[in-house]
C-alpha atoms as a PDB file:
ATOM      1  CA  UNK A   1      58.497  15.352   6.712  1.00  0.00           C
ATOM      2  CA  UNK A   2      56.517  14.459   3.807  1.00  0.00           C
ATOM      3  CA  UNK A   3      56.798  10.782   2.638  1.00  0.00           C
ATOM      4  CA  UNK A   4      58.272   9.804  -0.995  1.00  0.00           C
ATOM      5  CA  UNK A   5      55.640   8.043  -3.003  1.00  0.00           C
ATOM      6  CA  UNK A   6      55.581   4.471  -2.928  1.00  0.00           C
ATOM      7  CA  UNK A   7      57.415   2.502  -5.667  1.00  0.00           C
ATOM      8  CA  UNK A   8      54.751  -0.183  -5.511  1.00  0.00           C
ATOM      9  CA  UNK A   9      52.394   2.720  -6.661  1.00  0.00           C
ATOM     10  CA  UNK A  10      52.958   2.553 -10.776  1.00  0.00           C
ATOM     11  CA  UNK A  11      52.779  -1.502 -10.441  1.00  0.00           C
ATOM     12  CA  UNK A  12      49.455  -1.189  -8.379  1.00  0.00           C
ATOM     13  CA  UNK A  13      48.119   0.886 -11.363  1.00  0.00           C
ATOM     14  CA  UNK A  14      49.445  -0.776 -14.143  1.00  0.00           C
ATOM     15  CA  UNK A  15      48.262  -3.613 -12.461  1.00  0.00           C
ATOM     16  CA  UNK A  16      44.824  -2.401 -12.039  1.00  0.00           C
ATOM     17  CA  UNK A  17      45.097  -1.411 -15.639  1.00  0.00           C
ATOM     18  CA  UNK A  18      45.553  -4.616 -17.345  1.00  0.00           C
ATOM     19  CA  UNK A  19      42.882  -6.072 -15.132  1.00  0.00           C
ATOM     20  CA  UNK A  20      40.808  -4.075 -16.114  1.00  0.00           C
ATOM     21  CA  UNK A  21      41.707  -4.359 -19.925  1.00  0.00           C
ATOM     22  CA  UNK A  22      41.396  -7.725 -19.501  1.00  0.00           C
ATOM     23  CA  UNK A  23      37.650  -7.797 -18.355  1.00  0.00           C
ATOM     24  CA  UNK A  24      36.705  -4.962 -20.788  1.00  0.00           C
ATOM     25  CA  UNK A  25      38.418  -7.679 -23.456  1.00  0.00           C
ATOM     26  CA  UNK A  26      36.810 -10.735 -22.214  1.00  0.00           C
ATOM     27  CA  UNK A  27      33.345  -8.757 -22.003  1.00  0.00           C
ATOM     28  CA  UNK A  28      33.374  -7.857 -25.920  1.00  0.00           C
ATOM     29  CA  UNK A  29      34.953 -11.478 -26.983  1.00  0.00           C
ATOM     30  CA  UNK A  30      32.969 -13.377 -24.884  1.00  0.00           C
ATOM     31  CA  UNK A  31      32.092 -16.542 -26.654  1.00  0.00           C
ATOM     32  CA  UNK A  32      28.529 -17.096 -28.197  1.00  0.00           C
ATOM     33  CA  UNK A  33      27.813 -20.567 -26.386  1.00  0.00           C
ATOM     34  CA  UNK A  34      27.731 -17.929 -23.206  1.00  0.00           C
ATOM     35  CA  UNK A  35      24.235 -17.726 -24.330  1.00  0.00           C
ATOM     36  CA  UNK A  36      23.360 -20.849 -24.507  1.00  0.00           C
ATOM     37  CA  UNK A  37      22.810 -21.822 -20.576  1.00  0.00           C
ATOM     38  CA  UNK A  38      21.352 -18.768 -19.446  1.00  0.00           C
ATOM     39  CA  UNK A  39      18.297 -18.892 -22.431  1.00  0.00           C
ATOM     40  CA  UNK A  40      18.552 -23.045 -21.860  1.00  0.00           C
ATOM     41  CA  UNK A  41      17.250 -22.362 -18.004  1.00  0.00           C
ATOM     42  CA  UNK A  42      15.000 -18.815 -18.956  1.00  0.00           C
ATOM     43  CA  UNK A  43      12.831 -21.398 -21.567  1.00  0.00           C
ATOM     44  CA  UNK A  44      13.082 -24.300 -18.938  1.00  0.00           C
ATOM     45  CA  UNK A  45      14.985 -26.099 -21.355  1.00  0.00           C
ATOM     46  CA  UNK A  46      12.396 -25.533 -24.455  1.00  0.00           C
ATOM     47  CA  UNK A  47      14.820 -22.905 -26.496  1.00  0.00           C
ATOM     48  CA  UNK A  48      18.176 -24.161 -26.907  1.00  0.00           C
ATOM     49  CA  UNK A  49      21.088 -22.982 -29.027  1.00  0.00           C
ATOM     50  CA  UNK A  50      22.973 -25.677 -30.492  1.00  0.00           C
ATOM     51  CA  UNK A  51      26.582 -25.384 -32.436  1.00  0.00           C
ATOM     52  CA  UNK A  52      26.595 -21.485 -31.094  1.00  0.00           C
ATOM     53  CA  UNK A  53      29.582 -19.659 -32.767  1.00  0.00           C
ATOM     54  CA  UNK A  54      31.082 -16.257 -33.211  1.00  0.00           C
ATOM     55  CA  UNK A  55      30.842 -14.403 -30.260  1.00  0.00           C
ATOM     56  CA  UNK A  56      27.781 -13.092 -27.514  1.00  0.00           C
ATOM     57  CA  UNK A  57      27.644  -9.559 -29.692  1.00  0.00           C
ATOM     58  CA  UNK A  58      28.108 -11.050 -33.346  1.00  0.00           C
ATOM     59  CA  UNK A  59      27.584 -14.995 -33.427  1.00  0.00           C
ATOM     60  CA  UNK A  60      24.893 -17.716 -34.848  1.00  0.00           C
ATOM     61  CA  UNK A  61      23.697 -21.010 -34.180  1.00  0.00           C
ATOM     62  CA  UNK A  62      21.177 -23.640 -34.821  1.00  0.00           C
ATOM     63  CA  UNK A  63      17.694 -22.980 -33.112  1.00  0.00           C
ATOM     64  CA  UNK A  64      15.723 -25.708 -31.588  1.00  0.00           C
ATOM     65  CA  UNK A  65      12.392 -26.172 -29.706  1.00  0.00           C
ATOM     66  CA  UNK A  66      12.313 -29.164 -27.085  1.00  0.00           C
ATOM     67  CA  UNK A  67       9.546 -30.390 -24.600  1.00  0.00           C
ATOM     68  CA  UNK A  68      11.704 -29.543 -22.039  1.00  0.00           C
ATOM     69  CA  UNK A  69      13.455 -32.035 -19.411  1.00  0.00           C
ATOM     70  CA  UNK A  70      12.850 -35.430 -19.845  1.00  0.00           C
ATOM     71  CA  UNK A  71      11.194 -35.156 -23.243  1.00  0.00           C
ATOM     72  CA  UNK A  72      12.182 -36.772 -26.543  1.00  0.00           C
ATOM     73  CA  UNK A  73       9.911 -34.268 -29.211  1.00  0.00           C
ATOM     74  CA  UNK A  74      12.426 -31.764 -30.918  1.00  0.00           C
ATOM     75  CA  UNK A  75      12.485 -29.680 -33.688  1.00  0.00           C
ATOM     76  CA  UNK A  76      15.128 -28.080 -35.268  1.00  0.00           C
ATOM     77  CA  UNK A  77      15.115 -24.501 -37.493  1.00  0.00           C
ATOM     78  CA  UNK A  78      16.580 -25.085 -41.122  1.00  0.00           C
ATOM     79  CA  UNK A  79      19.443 -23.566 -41.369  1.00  0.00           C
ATOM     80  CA  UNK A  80      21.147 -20.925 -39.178  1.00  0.00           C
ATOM     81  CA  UNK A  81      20.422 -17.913 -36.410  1.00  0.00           C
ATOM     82  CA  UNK A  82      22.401 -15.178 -36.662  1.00  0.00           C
ATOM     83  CA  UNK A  83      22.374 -12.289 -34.022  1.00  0.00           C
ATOM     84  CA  UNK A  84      23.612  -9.075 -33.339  1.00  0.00           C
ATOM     85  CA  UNK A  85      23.603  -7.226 -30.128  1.00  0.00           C
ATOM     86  CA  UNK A  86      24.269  -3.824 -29.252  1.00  0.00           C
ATOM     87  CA  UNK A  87      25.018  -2.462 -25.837  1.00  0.00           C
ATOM     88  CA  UNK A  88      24.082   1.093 -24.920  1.00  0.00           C
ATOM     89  CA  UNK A  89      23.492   3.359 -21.377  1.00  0.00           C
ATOM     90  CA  UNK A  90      20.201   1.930 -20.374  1.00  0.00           C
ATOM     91  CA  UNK A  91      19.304  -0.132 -23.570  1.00  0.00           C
ATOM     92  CA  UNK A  92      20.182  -3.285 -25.582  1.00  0.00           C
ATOM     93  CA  UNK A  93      19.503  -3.117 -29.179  1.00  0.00           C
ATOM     94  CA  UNK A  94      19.044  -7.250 -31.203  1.00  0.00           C
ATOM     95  CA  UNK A  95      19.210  -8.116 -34.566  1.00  0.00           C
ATOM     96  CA  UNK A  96      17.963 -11.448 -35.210  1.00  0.00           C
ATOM     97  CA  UNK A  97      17.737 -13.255 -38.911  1.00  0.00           C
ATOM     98  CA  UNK A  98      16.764 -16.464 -40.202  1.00  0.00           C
ATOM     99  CA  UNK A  99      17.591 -17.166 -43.699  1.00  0.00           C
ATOM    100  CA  UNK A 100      14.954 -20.169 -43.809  1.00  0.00           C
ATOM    101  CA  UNK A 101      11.896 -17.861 -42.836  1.00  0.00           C
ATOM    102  CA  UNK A 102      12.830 -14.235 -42.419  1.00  0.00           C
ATOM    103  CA  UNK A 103      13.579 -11.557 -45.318  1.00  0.00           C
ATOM    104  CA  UNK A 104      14.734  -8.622 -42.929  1.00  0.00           C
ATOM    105  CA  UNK A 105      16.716  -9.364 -40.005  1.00  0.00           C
ATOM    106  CA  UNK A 106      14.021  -8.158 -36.803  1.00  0.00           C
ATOM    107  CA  UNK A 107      15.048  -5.750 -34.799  1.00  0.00           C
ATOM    108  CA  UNK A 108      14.689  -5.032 -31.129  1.00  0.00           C
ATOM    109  CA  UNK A 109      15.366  -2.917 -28.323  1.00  0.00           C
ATOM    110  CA  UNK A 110      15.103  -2.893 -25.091  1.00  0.00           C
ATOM    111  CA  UNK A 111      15.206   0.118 -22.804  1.00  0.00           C
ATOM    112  CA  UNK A 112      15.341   0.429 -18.770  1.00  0.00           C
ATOM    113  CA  UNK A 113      13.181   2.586 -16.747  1.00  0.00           C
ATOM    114  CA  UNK A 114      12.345   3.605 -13.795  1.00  0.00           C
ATOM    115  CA  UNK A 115      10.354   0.592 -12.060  1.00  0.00           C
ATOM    116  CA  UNK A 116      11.101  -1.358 -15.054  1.00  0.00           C
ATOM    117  CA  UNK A 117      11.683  -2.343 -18.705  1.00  0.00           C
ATOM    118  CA  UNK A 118       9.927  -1.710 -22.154  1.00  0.00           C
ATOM    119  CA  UNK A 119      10.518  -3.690 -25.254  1.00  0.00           C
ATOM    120  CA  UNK A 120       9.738  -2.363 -28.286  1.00  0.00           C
ATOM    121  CA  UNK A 121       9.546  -4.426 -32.109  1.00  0.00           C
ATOM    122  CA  UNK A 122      10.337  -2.858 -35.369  1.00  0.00           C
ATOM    123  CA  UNK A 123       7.524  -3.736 -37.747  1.00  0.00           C
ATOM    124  CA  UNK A 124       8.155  -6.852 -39.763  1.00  0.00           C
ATOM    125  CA  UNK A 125       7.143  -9.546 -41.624  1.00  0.00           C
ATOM    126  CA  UNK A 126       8.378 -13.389 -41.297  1.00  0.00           C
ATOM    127  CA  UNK A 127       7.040 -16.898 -42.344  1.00  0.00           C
ATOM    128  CA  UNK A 128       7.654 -20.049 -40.168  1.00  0.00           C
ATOM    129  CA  UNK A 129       7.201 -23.839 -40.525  1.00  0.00           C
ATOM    130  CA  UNK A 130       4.454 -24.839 -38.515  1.00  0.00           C
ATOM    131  CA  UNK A 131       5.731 -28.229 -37.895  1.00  0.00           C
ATOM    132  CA  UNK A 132       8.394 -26.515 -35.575  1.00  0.00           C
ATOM    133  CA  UNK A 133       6.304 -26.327 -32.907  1.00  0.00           C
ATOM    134  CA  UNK A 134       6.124 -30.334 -32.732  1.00  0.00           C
ATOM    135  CA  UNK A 135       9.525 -29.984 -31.005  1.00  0.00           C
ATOM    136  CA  UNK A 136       7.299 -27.796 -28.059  1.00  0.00           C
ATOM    137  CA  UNK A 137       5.667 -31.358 -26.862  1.00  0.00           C
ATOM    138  CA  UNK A 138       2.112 -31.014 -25.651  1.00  0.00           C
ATOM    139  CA  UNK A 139      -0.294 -30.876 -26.948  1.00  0.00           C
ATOM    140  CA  UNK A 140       1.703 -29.764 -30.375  1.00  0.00           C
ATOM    141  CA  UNK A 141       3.644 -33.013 -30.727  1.00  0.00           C
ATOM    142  CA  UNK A 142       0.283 -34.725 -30.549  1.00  0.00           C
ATOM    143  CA  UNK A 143      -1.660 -32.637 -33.146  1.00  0.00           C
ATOM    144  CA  UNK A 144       1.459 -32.096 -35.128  1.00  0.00           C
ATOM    145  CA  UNK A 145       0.469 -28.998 -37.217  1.00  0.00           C
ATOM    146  CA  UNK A 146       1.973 -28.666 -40.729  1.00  0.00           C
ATOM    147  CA  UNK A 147       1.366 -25.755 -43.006  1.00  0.00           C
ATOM    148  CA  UNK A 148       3.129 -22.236 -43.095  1.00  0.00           C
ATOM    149  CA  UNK A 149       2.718 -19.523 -39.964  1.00  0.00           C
ATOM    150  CA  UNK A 150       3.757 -15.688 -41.305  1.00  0.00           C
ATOM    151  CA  UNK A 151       3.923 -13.086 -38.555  1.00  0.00           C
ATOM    152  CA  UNK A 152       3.726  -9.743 -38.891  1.00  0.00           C
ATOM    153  CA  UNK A 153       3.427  -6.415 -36.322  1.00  0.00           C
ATOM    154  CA  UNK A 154       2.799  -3.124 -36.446  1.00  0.00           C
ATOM    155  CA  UNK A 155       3.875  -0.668 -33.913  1.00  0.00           C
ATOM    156  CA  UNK A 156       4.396  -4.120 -31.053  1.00  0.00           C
ATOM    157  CA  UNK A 157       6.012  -3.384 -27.947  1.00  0.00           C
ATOM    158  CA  UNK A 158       5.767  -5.277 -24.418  1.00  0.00           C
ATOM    159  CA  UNK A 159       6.451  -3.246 -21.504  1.00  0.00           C
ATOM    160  CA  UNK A 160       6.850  -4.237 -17.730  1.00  0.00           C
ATOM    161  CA  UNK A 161       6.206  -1.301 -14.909  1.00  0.00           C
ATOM    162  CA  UNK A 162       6.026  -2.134 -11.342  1.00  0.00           C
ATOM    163  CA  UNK A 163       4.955  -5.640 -11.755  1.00  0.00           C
ATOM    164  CA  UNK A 164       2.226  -4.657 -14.114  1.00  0.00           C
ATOM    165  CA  UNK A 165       2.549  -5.420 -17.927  1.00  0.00           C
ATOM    166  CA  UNK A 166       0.917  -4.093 -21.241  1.00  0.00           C
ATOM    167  CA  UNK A 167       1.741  -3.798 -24.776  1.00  0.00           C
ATOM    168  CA  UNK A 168       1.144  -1.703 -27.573  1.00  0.00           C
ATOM    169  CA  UNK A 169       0.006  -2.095 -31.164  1.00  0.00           C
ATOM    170  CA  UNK A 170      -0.646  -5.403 -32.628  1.00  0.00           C
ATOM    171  CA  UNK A 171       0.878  -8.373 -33.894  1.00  0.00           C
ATOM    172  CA  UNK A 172      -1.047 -10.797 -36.255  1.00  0.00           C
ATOM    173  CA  UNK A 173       0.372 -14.829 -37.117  1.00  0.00           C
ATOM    174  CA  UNK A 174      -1.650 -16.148 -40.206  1.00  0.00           C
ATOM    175  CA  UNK A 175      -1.756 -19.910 -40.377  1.00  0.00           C
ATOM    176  CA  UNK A 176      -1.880 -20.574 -43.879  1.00  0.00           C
ATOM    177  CA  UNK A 177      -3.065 -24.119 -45.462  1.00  0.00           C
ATOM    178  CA  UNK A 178      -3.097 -26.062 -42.108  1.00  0.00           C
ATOM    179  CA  UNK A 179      -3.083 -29.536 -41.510  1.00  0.00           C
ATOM    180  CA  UNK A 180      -3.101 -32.198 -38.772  1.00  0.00           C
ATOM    181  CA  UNK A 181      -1.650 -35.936 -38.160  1.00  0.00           C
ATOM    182  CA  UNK A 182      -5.082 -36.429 -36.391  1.00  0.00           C
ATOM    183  CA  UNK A 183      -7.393 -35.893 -39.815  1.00  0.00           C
ATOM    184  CA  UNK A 184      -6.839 -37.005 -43.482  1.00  0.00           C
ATOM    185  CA  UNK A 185      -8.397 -33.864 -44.380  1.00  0.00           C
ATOM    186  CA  UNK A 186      -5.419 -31.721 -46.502  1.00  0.00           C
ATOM    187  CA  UNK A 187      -5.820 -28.491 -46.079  1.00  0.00           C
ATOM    188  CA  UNK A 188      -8.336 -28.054 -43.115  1.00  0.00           C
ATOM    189  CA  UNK A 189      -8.137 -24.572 -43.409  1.00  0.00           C
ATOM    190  CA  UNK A 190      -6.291 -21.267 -42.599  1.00  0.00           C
ATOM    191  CA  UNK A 191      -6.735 -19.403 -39.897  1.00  0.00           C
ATOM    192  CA  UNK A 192      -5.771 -15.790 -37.854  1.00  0.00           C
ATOM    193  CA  UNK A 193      -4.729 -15.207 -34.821  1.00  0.00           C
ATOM    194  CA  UNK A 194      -4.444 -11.644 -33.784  1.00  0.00           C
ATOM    195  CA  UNK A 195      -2.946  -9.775 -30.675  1.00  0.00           C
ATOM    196  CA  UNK A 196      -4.720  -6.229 -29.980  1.00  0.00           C
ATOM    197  CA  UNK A 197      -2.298  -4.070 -27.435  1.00  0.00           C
ATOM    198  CA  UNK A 198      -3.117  -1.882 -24.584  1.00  0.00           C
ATOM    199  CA  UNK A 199      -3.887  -1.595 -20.676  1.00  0.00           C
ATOM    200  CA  UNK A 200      -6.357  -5.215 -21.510  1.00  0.00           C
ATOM    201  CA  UNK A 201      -4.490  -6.789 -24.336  1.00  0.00           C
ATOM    202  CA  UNK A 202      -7.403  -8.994 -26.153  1.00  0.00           C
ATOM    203  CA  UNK A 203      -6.880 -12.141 -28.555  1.00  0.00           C
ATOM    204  CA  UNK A 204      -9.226 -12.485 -31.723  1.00  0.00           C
ATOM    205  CA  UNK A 205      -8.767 -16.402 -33.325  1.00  0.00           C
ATOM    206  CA  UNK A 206     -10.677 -16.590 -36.553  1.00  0.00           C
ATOM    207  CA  UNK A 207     -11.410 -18.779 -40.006  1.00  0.00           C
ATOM    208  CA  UNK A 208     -10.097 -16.993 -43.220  1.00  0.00           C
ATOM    209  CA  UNK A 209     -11.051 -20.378 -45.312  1.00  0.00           C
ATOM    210  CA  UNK A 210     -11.603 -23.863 -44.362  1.00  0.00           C
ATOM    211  CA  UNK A 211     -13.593 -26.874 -43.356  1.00  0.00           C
ATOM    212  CA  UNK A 212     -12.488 -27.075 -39.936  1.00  0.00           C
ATOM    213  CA  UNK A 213     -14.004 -23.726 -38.339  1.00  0.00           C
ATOM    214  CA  UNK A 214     -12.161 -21.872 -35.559  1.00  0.00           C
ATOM    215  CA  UNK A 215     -12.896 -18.822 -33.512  1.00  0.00           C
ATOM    216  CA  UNK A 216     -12.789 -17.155 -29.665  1.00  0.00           C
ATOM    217  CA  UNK A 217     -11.327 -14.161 -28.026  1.00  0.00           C
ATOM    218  CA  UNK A 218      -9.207 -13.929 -24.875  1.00  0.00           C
ATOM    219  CA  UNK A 219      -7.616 -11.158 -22.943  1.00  0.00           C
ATOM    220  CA  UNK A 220      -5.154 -10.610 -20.174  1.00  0.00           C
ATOM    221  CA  UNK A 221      -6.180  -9.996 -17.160  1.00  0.00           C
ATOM    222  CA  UNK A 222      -4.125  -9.356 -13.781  1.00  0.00           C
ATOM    223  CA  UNK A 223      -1.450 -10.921 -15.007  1.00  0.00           C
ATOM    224  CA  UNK A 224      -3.489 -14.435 -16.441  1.00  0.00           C
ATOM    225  CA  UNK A 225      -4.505 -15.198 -19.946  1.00  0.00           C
ATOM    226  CA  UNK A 226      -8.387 -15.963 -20.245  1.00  0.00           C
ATOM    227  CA  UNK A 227      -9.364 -16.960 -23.810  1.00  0.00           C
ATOM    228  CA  UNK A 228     -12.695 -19.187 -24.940  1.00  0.00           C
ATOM    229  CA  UNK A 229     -13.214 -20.255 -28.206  1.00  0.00           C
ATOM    230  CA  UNK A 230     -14.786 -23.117 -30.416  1.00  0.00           C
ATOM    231  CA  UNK A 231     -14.550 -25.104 -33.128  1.00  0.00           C
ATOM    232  CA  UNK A 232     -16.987 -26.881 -35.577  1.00  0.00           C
ATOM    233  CA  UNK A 233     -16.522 -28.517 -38.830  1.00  0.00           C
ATOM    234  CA  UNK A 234     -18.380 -28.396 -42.403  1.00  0.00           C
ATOM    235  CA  UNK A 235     -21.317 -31.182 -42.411  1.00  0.00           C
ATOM    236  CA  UNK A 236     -20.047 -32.681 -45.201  1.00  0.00           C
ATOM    237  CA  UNK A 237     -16.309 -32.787 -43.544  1.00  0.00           C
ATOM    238  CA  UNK A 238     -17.749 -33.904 -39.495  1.00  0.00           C
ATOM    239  CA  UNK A 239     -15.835 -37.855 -40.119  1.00  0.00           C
ATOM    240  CA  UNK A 240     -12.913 -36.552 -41.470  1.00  0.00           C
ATOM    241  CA  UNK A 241     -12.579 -33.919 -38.322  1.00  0.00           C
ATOM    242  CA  UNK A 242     -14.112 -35.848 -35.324  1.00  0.00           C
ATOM    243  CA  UNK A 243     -10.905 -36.949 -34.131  1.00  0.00           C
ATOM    244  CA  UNK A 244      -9.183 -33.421 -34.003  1.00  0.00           C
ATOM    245  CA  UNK A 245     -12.367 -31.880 -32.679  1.00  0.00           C
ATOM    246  CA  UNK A 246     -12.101 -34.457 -29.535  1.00  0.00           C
ATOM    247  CA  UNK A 247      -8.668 -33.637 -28.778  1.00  0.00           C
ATOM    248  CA  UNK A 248      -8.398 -29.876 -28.977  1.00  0.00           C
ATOM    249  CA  UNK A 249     -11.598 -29.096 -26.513  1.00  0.00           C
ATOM    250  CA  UNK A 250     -14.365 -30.174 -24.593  1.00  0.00           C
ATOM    251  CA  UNK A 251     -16.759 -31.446 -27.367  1.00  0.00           C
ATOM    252  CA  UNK A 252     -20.430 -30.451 -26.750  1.00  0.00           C
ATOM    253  CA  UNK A 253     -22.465 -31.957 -29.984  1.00  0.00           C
ATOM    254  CA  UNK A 254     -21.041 -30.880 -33.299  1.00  0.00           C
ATOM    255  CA  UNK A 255     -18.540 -28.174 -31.558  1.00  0.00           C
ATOM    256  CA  UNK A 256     -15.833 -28.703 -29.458  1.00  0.00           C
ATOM    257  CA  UNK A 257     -15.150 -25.699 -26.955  1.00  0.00           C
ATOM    258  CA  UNK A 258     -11.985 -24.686 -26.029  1.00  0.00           C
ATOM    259  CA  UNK A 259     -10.902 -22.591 -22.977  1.00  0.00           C
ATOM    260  CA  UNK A 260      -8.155 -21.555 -21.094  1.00  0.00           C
ATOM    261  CA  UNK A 261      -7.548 -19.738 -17.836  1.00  0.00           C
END
């Protein structure tokens, strides 16, 4: 003889059915200071979010640069981040804006594939303090750049297959009227700095204007960053740059070389 159904069956599912509404609810009103921990210990503690609000799809907050553990340098992003994130099957699609530096919100998404993960960034233009990177520590909080940094990309993506990484297109950061702490010298000069995608990405530094004179070239290579440069001032401006030129290389005469990797 067959037996009836169980009466605990409707409770199991209506059961399982709030549970599960419950999740599904806590999932899209999860608060925005959810974010804050997980990018806190992915930056070692050099990105933080402070006053996060709103919620992990549609929130802001205040975005500030630290040295890290232990360190006192910060900086702090006039006024306010706001995000927006959008979930999809296989991809994550961001909207970040910064009313201080930004006129366009930028726009990013994020796409899984097989053996691993390709990021791709809407072309845009933005404009940053420079004096935000003080917060960074090292050597920043010691040279303590001031001027204006704009960004801008065309066709930049990063993309991560089987442990091996390249990007696409290009993305260029003009700093514009720099100065130092380290020299009286106001401006010392602008300068580019320009990222050149593919299997190799490359790095071109160069002088656009200026007394203090700045170029190199790097690339990435299995996985390292190799880039040498130098940097040499005017004749008539060597005193007022001296003290910059020891600190930001190996100074060799009149030039001061830099390298890394």
């Amino acid at each position: 003889m067959a037996q009836a159904p169980s009466s605990r069956t409707p409770w199991l599912w209506a059961l399982l059915g709030a549970t599960l509404g419950l999740l599904l609810a806590l999932l899209a009103f999860a608060p925005a200071r959810w974010l804050v921990t997980p990018l806190a210990a992915a930056s070692r503690g050099q990105v933080l979010l402070q006053d996060a609000r709103g919620t992990v799809w549609n929130g802001s907050s205040q975005l500030t640069l630290t040295g890290g553990p232990g360190s006192s340098d910060i900086s702090t992003l006039p006024g306010r981040l706001v995000w927006r994130l959008q979930a999809g099957w296989g991809h994550l699609r961001a909207s970040v804006f910064a009313d201080c530096c930004m006129q366009s919100p930028l726009v990013l998404q994020l796409t899984l594939r097989w053996g691993g993960v390709h990021l791709r960034m809407q072309d845009q233009r933005s404009q940053w303090p420079a004096l935000l990177l003080t917060g960074l520590g090292t050597p920043w909080n010691t040279i303590r750049a001031e001027g204006q940094l704009a960004v801008s990309s065309q066709g930049f993506g990063v993309q991560w297959t089987h442990g091996r990484l390249a990007l696409q297109g290009q993305l260029q950061v003009d700093a514009m009227d720099m100065a130092s702490r380290l020299s009286t010298l106001r401006p010392m000069g602008s300068y580019r700095f320009v990222v050149d995608g593919g299997d190799t990405p490359r790095l071109r530094l160069s002088t656009t204007q200026g007394s203090l004179q700045l170029t190199g070239s790097g690339q990435w290579t299995d996985g390292r960053l190799r880039f040498e440069g130098e940097a040499s001032a005017a004749p008539e401006r060597q005193d007022a740059l001296s003290n910059l030129l020891n600190i930001i290389g190996r100074r060799e005469g009149a030039r001061s070389i830099i390298k890394v990797g």
